[in-house]
Protein backbone atom coordinates (compact mmCIF):
# COMPACT_ATOMS: atom_id res chain seq x y z
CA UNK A 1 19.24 -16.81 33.01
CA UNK A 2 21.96 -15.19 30.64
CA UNK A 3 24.75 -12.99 32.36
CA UNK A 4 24.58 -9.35 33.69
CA UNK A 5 24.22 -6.81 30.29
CA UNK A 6 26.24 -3.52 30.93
CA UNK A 7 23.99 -0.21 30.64
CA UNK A 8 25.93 3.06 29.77
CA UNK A 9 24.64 6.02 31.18
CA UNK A 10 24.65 9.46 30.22
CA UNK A 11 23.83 8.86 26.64
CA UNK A 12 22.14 12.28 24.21
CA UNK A 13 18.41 11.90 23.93
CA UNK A 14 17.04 12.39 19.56
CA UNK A 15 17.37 10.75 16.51
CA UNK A 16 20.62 11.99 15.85
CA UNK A 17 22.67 11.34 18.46
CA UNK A 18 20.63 7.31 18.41
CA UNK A 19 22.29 7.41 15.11
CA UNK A 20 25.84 7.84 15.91
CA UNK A 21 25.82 5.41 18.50
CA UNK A 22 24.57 3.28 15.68
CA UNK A 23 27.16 3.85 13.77
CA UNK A 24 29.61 3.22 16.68
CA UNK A 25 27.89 -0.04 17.13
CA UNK A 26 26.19 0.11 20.37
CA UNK A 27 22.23 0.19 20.53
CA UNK A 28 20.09 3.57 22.41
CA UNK A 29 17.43 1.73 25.10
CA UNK A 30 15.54 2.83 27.97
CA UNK A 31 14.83 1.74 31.27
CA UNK A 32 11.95 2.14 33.35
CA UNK A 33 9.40 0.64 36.07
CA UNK A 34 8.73 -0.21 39.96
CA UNK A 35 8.15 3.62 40.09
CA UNK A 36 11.78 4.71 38.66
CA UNK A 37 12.02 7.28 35.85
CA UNK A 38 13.25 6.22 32.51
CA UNK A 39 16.40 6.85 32.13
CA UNK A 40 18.08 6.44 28.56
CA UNK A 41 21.10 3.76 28.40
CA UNK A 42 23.22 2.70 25.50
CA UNK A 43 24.17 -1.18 25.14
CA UNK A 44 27.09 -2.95 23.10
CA UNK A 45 25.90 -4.96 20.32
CA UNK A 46 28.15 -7.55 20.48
CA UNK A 47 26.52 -8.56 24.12
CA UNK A 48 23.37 -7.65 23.63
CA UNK A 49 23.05 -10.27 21.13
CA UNK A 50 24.65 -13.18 22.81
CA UNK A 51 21.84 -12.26 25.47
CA UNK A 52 19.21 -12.47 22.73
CA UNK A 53 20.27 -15.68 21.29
CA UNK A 54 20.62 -17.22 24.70
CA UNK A 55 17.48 -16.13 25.88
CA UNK A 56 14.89 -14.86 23.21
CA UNK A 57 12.84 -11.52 23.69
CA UNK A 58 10.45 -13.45 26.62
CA UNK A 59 13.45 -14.39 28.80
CA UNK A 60 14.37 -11.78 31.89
CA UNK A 61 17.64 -10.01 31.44
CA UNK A 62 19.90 -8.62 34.58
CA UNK A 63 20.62 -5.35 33.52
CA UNK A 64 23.39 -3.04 35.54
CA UNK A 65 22.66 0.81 35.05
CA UNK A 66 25.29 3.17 37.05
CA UNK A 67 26.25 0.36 39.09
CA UNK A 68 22.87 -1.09 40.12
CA UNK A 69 21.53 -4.20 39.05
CA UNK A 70 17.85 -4.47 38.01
CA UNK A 71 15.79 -7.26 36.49
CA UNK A 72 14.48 -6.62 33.58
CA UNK A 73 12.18 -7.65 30.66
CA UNK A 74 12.13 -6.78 27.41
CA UNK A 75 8.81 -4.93 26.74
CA UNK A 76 9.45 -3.37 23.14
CA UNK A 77 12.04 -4.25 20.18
CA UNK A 78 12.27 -1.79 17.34
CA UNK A 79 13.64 -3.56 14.33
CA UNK A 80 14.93 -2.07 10.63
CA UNK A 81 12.22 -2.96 8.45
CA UNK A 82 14.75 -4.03 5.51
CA UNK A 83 18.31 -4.53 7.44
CA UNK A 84 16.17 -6.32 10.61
CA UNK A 85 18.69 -4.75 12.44
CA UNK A 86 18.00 -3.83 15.75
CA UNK A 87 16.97 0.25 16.49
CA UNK A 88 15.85 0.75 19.93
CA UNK A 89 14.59 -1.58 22.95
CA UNK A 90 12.33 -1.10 26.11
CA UNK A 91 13.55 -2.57 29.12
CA UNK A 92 11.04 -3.08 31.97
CA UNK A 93 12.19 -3.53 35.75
CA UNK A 94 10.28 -5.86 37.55
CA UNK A 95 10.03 -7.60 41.18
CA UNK A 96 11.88 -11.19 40.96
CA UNK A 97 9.04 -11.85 43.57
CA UNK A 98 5.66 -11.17 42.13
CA UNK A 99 3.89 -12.85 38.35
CA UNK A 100 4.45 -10.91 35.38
CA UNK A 101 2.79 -11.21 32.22
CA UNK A 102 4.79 -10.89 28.59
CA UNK A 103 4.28 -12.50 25.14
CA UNK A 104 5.57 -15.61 24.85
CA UNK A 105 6.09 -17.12 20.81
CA UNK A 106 4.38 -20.17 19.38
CA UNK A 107 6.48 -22.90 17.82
CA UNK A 108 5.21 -26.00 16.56
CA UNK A 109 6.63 -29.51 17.73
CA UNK A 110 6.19 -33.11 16.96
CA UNK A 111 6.97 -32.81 13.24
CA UNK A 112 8.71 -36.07 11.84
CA UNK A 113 11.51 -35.73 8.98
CA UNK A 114 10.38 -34.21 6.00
CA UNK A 115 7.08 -33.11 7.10
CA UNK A 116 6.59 -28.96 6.73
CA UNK A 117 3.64 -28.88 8.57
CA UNK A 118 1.98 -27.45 5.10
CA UNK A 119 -1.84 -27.93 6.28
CA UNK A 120 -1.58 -25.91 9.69
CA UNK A 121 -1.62 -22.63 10.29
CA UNK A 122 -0.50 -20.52 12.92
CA UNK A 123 -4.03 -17.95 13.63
CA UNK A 124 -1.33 -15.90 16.42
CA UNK A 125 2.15 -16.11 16.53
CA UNK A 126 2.16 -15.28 20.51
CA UNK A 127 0.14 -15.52 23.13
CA UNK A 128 0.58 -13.87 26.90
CA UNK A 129 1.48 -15.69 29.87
CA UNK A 130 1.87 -14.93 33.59
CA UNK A 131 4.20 -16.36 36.09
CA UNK A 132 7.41 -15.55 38.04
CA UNK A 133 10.29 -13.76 36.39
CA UNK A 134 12.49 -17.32 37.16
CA UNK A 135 9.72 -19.68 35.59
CA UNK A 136 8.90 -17.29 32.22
CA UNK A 137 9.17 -20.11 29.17
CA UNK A 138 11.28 -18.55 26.46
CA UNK A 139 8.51 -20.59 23.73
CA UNK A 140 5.45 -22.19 24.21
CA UNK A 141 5.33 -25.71 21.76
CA UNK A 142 2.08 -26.88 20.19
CA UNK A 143 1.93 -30.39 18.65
CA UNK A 144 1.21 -31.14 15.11
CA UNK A 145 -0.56 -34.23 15.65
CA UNK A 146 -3.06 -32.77 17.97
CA UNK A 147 -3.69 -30.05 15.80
CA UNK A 148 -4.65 -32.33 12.73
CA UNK A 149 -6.46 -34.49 15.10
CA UNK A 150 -8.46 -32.00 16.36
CA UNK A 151 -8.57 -29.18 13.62
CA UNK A 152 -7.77 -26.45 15.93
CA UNK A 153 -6.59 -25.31 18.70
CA UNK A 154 -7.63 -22.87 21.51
CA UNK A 155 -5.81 -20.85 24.29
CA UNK A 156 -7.29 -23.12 26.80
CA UNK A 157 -5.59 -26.17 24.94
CA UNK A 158 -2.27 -25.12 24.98
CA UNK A 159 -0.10 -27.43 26.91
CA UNK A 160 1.68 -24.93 29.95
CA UNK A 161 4.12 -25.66 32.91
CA UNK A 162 2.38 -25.97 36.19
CA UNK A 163 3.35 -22.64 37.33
CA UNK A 164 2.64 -20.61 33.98
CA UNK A 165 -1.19 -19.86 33.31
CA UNK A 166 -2.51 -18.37 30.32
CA UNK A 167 -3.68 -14.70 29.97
CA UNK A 168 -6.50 -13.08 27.97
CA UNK A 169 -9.25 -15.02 26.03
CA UNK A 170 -8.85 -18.69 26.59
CA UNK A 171 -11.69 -19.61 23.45
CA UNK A 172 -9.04 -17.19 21.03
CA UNK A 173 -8.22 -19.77 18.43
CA UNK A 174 -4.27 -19.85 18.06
CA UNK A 175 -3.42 -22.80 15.53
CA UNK A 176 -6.38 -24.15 12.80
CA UNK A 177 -5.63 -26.21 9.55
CA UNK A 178 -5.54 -25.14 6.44
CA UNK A 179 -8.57 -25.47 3.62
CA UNK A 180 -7.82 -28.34 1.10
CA UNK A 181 -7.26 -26.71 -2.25
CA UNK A 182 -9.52 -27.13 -4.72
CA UNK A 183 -9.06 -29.92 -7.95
CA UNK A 184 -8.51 -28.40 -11.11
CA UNK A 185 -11.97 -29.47 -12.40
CA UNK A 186 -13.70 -27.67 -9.51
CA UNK A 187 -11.77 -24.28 -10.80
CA UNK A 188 -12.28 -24.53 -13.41
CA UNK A 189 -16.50 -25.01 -13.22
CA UNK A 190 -15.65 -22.30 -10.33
CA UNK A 191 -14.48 -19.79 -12.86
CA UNK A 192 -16.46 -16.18 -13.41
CA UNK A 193 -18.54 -15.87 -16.38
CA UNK A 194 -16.69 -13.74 -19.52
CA UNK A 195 -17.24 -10.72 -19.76
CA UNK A 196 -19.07 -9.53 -23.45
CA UNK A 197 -16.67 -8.11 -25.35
CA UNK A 198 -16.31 -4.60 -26.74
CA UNK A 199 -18.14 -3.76 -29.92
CA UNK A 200 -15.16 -2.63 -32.57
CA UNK A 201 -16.14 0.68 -34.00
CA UNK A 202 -15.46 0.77 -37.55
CA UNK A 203 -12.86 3.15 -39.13
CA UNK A 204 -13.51 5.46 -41.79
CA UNK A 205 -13.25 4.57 -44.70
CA UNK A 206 -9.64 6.32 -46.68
CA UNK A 207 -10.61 8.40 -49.73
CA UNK A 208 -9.64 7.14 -52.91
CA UNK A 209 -5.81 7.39 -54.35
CA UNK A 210 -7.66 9.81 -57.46
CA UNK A 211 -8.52 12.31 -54.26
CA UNK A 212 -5.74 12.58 -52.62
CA UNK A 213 -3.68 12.91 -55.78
CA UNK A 214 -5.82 15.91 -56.11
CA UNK A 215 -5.10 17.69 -52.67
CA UNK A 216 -2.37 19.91 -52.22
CA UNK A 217 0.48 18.96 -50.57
CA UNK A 218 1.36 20.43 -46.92
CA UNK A 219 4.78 22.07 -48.45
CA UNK A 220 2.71 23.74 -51.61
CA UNK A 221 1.68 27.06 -51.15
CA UNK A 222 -1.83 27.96 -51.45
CA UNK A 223 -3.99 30.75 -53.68
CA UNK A 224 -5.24 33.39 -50.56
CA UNK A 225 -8.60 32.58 -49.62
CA UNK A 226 -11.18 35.52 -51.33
CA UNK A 227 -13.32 37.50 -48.38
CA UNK A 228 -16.85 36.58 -48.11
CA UNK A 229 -17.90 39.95 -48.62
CA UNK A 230 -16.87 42.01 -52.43
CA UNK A 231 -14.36 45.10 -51.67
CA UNK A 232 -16.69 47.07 -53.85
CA UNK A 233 -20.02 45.96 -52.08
CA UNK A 234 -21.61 44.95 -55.14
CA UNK A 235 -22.31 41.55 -54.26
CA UNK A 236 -20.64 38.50 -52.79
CA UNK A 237 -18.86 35.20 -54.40
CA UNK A 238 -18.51 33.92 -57.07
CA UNK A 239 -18.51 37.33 -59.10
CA UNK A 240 -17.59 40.95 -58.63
CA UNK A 241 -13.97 41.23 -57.58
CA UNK A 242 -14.16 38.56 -55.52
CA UNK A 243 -15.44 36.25 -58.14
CA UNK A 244 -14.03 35.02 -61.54
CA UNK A 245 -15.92 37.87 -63.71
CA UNK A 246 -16.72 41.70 -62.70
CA UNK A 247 -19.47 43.01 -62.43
CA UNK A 248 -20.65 46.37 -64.09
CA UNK A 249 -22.12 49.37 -62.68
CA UNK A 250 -25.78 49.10 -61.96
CA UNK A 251 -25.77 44.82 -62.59
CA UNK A 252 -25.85 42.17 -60.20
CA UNK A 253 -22.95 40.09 -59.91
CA UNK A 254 -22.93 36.89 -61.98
CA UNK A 255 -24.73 34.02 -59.74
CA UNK A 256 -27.14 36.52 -57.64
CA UNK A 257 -30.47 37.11 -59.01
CA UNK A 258 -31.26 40.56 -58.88
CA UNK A 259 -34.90 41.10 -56.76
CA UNK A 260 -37.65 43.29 -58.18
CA UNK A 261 -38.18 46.47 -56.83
CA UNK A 262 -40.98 46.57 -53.83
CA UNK A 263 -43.72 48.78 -54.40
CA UNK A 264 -46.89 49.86 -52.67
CA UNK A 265 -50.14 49.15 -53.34
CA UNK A 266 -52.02 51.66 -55.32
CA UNK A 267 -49.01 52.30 -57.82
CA UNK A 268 -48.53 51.76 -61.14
CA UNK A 269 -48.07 48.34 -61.68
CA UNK A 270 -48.74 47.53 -57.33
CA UNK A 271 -51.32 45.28 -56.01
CA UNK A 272 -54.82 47.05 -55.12
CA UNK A 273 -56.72 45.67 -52.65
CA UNK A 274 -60.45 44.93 -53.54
């Protein structure tokens, strides 16, 4: 079990005063358990990680706080999601005397030189044990060859010490291997249909060079457009003043055919009904 890890007391609760002592290079925790409030603590890098390389996150850690001396285990590490630096930690007390269950991490064993261990697969990367604080495993090894062997293993096949028994489901499948990839010729007589592709909608079609020539260019200025009605209400375009020719007093304008006078039946010249 490592050494005793100093707690400093008295530390500002909130974000910013976790980030000062950041910045000073000690790390904001907590303590609580066996009925004690939580009181907030502030630990020295440097030592906190010799403890965590000695020991892992499973392992119990003696912690002193105001000059008492509790055993503790760690039962939450915030990390930095880029820096993986560590933010904040929750340390549980516990009773040396009585089981306690934590998360323990899978590792695989029995790999010869070379060998990557490609094929398997880890389905959990921990899996919960109980037992006394002094017999905790800091890792709990699986072998290779019995994985490949038997294509999978369970929580119930785990190999434990005698005093450490498993906790939760004991079918929960913790290490499988891998699916075989697939040949080349098998993808390829694997591969989605093609889709149809899109139907090309045809451009217009560009005037001839003799048209455009004939269109004015966007600089040139342009005669003012003649209203669709004559100023002198004769009659409208072409003719009249708003047409090429004028027209005279009493005569259509040139292009508009001039309508015969209605009349009713029964004058000169009118339709009589029989």
């Amino acid at each position: 079990m490592p050494d005793v890890l100093t707690a400093h007391t008295g530390r500002e609760t909130g974000s910013r005063s976790a980030g000062r002592l950041r910045r000073e290079g000690r790390v904001p925790a907590v303590v609580y358990g066996l009925g004690m409030d939580p009181v907030p603590v502030a630990l020295d890098w440097v030592e906190l990680r010799k403890v965590l390389v000695a020991g892992g996150t499973s392992s119990p850690v003696r912690l002193a706080v105001g000059g008492t001396e509790h055993l503790t285990v760690i039962r939450e590490l915030q990390l930095h999601p880029i820096r993986r630096d560590v933010l904040h930690i929750d340390f549980f007390a516990i009773d040396p005397d009585l089981p306690v269950t934590i998360s323990v991490p899978l590792v695989l064993a029995g790999l010869e030189e070379g060998d990557e261990a490609a094929d398997i697969m880890l389905a959990v990367h921990e899996v919960e044990v109980t037992a006394k604080p002094n017999q905790l495993p800091s890792e709990v090894a699986v072998d290779a060859g019995a994985v490949r062997e038997a294509g999978s293993l369970t929580v119930s096949d785990l190999s434990l010490p005698a005093d450490v028994l498993a906790a939760g489901d004991p079918e929960l499948v913790v290490v499988t291997m891998c699916p075989p990839r697939s040949s080349p010729s098998r993808r390829s007589s694997r591969r989605a249909p093609k889709r149809p592709r899109a139907r090309k909608v045809p451009r217009p079609k560009r005037r001839p060079r003799e048209a455009r020539a004939t269109l004015p260019s966007r600089g040139a200025a342009r005669a003012p457009r003649p209203s669709s009605r004559c100023r002198r209400g004769v009659g409208r375009r072409p003719g009249g003043c708003c047409g090429s020719a004028a027209a005279e007093p009493g005569r259509a304008a040139p292009g508009r055919a001039r309508s015969p006078a209605r009349r009713r039946p029964g004058q000169p010249g009118g339709r009589v009904r029989p």
